[in-house]
PDB file of N, CA and C in Angstrom:
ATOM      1  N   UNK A   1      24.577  12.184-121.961  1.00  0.00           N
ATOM      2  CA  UNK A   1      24.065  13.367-121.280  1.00  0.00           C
ATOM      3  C   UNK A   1      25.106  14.465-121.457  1.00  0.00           C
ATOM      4  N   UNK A   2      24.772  15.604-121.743  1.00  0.00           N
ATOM      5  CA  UNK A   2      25.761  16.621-122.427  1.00  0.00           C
ATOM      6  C   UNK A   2      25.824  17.603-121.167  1.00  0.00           C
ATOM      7  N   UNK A   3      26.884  18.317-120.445  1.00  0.00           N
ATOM      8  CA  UNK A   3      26.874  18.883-119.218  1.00  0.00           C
ATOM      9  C   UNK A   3      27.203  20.469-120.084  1.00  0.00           C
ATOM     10  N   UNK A   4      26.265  21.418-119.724  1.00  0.00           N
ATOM     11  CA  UNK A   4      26.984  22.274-119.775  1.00  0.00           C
ATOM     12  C   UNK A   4      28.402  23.138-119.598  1.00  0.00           C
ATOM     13  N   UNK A   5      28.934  23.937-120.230  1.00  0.00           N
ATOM     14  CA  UNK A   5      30.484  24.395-119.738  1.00  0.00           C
ATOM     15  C   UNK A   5      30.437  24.913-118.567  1.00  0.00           C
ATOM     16  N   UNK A   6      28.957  25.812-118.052  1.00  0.00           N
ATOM     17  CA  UNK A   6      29.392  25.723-116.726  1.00  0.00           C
ATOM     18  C   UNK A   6      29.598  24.514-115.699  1.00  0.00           C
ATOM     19  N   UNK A   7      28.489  23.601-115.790  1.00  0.00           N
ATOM     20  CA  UNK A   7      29.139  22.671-115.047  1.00  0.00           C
ATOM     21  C   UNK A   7      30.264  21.557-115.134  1.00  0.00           C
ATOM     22  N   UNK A   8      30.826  21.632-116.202  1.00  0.00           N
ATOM     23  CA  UNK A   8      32.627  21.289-116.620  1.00  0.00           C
ATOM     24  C   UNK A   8      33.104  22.194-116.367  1.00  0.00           C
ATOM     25  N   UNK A   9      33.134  23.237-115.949  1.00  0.00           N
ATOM     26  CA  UNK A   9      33.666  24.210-115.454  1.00  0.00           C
ATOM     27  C   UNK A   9      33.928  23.884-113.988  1.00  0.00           C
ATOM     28  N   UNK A  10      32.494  23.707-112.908  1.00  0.00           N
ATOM     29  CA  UNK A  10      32.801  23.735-112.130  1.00  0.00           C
ATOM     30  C   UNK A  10      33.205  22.390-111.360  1.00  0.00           C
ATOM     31  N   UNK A  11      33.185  21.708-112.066  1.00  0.00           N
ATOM     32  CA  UNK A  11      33.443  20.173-112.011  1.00  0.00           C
ATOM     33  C   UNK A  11      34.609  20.360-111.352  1.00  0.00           C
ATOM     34  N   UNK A  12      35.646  20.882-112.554  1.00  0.00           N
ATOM     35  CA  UNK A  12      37.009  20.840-112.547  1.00  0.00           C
ATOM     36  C   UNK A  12      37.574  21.554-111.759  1.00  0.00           C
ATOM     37  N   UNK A  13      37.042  22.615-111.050  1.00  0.00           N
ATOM     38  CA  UNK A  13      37.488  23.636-110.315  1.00  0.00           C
ATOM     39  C   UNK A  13      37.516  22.795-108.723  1.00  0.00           C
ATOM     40  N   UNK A  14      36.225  22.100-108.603  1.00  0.00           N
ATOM     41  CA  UNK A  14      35.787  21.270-107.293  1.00  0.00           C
ATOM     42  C   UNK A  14      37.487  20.038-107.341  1.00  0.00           C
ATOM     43  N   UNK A  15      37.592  19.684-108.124  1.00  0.00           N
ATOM     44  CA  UNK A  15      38.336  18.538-108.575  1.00  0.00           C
ATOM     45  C   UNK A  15      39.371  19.420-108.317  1.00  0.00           C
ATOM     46  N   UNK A  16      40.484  20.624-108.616  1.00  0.00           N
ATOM     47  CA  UNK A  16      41.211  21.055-108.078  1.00  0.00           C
ATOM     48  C   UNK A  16      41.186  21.341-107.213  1.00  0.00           C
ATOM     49  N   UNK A  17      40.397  21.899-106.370  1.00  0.00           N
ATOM     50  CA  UNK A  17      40.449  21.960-104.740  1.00  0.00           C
ATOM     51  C   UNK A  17      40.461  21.092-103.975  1.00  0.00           C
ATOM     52  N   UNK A  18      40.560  20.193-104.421  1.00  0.00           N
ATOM     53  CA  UNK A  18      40.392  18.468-103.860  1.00  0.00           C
ATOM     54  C   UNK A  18      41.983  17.813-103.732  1.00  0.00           C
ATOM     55  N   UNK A  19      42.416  18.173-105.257  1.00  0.00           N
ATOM     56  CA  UNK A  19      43.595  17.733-105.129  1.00  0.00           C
ATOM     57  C   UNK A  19      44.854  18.523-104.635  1.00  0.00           C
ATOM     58  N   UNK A  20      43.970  20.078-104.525  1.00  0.00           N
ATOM     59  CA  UNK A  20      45.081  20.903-103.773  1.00  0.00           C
ATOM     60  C   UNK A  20      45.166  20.831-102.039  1.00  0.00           C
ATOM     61  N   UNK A  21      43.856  20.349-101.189  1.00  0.00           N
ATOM     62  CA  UNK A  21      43.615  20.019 -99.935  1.00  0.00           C
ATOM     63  C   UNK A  21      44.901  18.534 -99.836  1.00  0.00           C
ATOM     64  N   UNK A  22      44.196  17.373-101.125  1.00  0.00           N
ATOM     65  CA  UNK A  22      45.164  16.382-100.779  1.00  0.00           C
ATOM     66  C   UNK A  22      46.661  17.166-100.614  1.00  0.00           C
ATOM     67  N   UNK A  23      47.350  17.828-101.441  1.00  0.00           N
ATOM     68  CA  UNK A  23      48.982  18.025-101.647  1.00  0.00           C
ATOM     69  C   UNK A  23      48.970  18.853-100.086  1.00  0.00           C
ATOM     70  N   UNK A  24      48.394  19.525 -99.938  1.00  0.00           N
ATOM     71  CA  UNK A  24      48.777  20.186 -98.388  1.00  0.00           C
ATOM     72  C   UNK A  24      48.873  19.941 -97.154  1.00  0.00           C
ATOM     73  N   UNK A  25      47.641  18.543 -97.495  1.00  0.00           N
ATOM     74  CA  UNK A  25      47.777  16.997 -96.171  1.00  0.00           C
ATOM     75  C   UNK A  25      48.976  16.596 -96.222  1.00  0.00           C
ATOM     76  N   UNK A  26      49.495  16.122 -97.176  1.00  0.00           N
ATOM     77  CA  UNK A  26      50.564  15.185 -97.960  1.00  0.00           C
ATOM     78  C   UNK A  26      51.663  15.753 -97.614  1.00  0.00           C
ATOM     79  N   UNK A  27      51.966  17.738 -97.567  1.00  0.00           N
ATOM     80  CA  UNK A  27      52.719  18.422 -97.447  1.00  0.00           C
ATOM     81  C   UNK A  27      53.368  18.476 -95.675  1.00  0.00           C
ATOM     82  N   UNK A  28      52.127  18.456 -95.234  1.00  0.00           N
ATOM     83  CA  UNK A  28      52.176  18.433 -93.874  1.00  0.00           C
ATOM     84  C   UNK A  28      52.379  17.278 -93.033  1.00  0.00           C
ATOM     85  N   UNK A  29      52.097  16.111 -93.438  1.00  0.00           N
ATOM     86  CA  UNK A  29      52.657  14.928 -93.387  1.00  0.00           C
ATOM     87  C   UNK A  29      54.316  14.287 -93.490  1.00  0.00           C
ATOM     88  N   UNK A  30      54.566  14.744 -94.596  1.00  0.00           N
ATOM     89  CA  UNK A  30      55.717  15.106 -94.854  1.00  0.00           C
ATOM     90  C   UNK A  30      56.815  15.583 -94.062  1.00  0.00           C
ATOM     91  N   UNK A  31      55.974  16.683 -93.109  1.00  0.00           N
ATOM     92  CA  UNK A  31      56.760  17.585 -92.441  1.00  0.00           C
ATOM     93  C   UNK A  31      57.396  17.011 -90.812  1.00  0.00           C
ATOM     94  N   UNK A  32      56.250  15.719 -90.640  1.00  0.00           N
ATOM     95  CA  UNK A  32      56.276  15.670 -89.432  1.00  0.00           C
ATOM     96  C   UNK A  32      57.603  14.738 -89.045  1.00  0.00           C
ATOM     97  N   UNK A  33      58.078  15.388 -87.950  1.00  0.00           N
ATOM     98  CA  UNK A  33      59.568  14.510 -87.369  1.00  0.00           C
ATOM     99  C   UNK A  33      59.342  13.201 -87.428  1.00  0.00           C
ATOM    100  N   UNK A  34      60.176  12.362 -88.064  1.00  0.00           N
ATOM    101  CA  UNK A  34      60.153  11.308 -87.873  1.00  0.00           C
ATOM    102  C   UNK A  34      60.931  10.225 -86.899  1.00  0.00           C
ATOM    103  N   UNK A  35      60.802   9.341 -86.203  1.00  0.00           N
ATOM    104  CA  UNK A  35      61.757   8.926 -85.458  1.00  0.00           C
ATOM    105  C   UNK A  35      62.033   7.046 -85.557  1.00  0.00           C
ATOM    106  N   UNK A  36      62.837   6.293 -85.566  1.00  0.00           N
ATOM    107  CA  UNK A  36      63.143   5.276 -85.875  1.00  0.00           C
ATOM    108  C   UNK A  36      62.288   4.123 -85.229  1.00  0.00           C
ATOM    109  N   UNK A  37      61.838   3.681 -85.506  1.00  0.00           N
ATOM    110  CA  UNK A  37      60.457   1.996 -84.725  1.00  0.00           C
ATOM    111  C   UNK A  37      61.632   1.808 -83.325  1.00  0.00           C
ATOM    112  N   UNK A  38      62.922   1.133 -83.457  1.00  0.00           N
ATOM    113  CA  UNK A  38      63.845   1.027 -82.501  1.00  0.00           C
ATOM    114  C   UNK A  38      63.608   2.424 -81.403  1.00  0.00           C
ATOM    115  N   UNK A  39      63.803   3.079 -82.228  1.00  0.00           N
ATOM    116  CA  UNK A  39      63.782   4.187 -80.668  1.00  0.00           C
ATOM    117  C   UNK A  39      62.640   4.823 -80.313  1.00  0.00           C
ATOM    118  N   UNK A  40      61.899   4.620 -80.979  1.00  0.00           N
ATOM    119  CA  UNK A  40      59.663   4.535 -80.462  1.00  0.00           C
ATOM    120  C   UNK A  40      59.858   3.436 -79.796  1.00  0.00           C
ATOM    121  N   UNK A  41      60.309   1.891 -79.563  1.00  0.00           N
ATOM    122  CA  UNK A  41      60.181   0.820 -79.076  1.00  0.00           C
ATOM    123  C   UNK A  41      61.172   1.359 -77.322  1.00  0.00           C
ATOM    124  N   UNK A  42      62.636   1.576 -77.617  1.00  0.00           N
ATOM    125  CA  UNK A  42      62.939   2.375 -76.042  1.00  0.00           C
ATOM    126  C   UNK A  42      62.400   3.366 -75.415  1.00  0.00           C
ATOM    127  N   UNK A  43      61.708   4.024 -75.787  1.00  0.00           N
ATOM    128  CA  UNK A  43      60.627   5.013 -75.528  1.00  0.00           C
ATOM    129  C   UNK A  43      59.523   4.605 -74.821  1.00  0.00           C
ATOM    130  N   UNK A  44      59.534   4.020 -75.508  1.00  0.00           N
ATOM    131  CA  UNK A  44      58.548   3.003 -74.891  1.00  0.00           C
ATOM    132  C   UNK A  44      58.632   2.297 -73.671  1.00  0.00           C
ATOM    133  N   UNK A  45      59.169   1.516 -73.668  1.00  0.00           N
ATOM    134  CA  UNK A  45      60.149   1.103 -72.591  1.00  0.00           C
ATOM    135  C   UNK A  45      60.603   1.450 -71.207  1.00  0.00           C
ATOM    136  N   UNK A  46      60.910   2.743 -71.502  1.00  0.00           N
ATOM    137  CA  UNK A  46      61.415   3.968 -70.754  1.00  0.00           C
ATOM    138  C   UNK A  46      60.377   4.175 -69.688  1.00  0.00           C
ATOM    139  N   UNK A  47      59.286   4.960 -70.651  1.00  0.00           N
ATOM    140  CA  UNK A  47      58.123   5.139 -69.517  1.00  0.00           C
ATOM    141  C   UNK A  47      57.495   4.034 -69.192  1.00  0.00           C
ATOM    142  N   UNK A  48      57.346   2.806 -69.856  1.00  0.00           N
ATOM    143  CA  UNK A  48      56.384   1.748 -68.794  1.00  0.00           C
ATOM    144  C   UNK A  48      57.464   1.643 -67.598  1.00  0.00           C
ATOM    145  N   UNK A  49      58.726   1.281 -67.448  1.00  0.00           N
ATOM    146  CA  UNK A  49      59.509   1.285 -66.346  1.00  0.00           C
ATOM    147  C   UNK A  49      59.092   2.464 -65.397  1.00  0.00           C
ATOM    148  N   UNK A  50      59.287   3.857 -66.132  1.00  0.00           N
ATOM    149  CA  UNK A  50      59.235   4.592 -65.164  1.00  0.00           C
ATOM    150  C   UNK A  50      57.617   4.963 -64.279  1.00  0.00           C
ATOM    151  N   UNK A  51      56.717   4.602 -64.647  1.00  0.00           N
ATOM    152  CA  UNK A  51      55.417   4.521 -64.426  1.00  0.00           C
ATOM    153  C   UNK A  51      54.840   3.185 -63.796  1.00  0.00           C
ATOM    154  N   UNK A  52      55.780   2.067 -63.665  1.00  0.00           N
ATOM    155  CA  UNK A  52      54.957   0.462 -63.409  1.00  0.00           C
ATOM    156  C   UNK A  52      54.273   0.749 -61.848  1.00  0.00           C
ATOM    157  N   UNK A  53      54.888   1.975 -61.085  1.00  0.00           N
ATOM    158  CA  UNK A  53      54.514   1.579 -60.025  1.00  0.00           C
ATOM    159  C   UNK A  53      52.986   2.406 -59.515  1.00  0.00           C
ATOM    160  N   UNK A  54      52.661   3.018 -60.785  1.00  0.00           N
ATOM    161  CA  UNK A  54      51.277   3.663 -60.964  1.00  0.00           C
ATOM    162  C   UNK A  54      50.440   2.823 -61.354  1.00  0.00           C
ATOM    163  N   UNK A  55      50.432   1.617 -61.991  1.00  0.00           N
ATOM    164  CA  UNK A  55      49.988   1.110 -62.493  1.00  0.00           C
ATOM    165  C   UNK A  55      48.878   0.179 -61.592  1.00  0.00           C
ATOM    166  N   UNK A  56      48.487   0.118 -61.889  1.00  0.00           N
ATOM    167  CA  UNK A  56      46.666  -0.279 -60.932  1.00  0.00           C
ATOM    168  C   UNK A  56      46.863  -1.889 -61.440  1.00  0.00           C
ATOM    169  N   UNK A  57      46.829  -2.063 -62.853  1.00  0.00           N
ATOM    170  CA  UNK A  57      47.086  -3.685 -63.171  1.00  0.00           C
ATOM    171  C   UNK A  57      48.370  -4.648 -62.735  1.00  0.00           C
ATOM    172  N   UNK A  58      49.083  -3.738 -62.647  1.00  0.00           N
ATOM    173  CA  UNK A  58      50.911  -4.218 -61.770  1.00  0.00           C
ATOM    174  C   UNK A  58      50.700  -4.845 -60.346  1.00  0.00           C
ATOM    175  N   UNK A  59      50.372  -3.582 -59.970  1.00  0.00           N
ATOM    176  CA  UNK A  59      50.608  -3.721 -58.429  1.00  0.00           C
ATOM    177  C   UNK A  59      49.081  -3.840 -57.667  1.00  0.00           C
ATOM    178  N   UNK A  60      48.208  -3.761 -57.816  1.00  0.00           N
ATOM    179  CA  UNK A  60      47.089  -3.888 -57.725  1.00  0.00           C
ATOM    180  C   UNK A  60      46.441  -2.584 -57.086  1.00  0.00           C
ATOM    181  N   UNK A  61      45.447  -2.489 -56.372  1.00  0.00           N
ATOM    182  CA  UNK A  61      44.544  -1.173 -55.757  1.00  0.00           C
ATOM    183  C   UNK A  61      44.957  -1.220 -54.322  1.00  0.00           C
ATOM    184  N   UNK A  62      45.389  -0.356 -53.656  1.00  0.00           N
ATOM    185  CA  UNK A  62      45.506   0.275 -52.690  1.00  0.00           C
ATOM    186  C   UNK A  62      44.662  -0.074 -51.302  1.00  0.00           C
ATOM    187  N   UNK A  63      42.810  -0.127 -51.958  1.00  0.00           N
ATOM    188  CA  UNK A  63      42.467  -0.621 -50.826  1.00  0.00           C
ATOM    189  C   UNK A  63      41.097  -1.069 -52.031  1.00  0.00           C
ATOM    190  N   UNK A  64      40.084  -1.666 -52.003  1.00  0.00           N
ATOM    191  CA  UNK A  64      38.897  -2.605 -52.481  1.00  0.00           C
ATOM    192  C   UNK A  64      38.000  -1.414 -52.955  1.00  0.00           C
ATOM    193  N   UNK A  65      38.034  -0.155 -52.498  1.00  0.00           N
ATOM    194  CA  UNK A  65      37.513   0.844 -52.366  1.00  0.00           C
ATOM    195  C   UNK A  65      38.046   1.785 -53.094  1.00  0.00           C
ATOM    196  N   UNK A  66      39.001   1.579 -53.890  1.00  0.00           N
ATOM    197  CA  UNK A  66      39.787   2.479 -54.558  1.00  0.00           C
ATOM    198  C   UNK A  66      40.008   1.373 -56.357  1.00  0.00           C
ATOM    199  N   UNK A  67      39.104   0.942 -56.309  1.00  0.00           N
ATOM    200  CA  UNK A  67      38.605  -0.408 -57.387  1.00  0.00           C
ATOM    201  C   UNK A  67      37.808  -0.176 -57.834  1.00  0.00           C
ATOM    202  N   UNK A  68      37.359   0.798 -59.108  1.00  0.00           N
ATOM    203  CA  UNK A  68      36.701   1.173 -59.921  1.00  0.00           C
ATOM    204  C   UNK A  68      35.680   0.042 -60.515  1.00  0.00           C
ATOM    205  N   UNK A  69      36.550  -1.173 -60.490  1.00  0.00           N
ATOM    206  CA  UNK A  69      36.080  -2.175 -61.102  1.00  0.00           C
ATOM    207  C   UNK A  69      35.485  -3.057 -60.492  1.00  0.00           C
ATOM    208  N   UNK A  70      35.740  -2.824 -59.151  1.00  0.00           N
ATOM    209  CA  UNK A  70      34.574  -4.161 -57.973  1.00  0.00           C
ATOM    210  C   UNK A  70      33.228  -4.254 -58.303  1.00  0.00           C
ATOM    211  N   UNK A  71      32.816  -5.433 -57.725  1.00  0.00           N
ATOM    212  CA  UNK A  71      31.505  -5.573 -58.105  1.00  0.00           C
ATOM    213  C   UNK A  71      30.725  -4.717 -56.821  1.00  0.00           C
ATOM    214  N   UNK A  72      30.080  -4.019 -57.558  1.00  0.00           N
ATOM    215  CA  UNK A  72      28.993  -3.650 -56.438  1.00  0.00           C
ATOM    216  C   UNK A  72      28.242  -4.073 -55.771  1.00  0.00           C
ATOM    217  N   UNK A  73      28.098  -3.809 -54.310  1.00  0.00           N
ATOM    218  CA  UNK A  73      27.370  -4.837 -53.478  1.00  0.00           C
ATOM    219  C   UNK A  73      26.285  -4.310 -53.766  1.00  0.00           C
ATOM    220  N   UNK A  74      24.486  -4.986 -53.894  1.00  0.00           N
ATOM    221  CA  UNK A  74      23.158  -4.925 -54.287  1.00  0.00           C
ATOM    222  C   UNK A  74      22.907  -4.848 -52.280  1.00  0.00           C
ATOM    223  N   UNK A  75      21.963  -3.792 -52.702  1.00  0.00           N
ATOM    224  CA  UNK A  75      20.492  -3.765 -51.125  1.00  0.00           C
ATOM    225  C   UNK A  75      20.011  -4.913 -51.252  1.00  0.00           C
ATOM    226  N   UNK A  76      19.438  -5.495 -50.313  1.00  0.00           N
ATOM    227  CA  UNK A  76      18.681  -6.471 -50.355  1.00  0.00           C
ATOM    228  C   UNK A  76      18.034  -6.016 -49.025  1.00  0.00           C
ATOM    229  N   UNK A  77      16.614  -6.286 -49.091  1.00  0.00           N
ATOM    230  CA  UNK A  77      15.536  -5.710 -48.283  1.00  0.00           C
ATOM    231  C   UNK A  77      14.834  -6.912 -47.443  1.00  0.00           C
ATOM    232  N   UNK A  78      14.842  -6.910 -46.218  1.00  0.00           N
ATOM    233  CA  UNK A  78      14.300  -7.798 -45.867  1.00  0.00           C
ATOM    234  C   UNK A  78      12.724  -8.207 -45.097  1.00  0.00           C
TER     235      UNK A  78
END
């Protein structure tokens, strides 16, 4: 199948804008601060300590009613 030059034309043009979007992802990627697994891991760390006592799964709910997750009691009609 024989493509016209315009559409090898615009083939290639689509195909550079493609690979110029990739280099500017790539560019920007690139850019971003990086920081060491070890000190993402104390970071980590850091705030679960400083937060455990927010924590609803830690320490549990406050009162049965403040338990998003209880089972709901059903009407029953008599």
């Amino acid at each position: 199948i024989g493509l016209s030059d315009t559409a090898v034309m615009d083939m290639m043009i689509s195909n550079l804008q493609q690979q110029r979007q990739v280099t500017e992802q790539l560019r920007r990627e690139a850019a971003i601060k990086r920081i060491s697994v070890s000190q993402a891991v104390l970071d980590i760390m850091k705030y679960i300590t400083e937060h455990e006592q927010e924590d609803c799964l830690l320490v549990g709910f406050s009162s049965q009613k403040a338990n998003p997750f209880r089972e709901k009691s059903s009407c029953t009609l008599l």
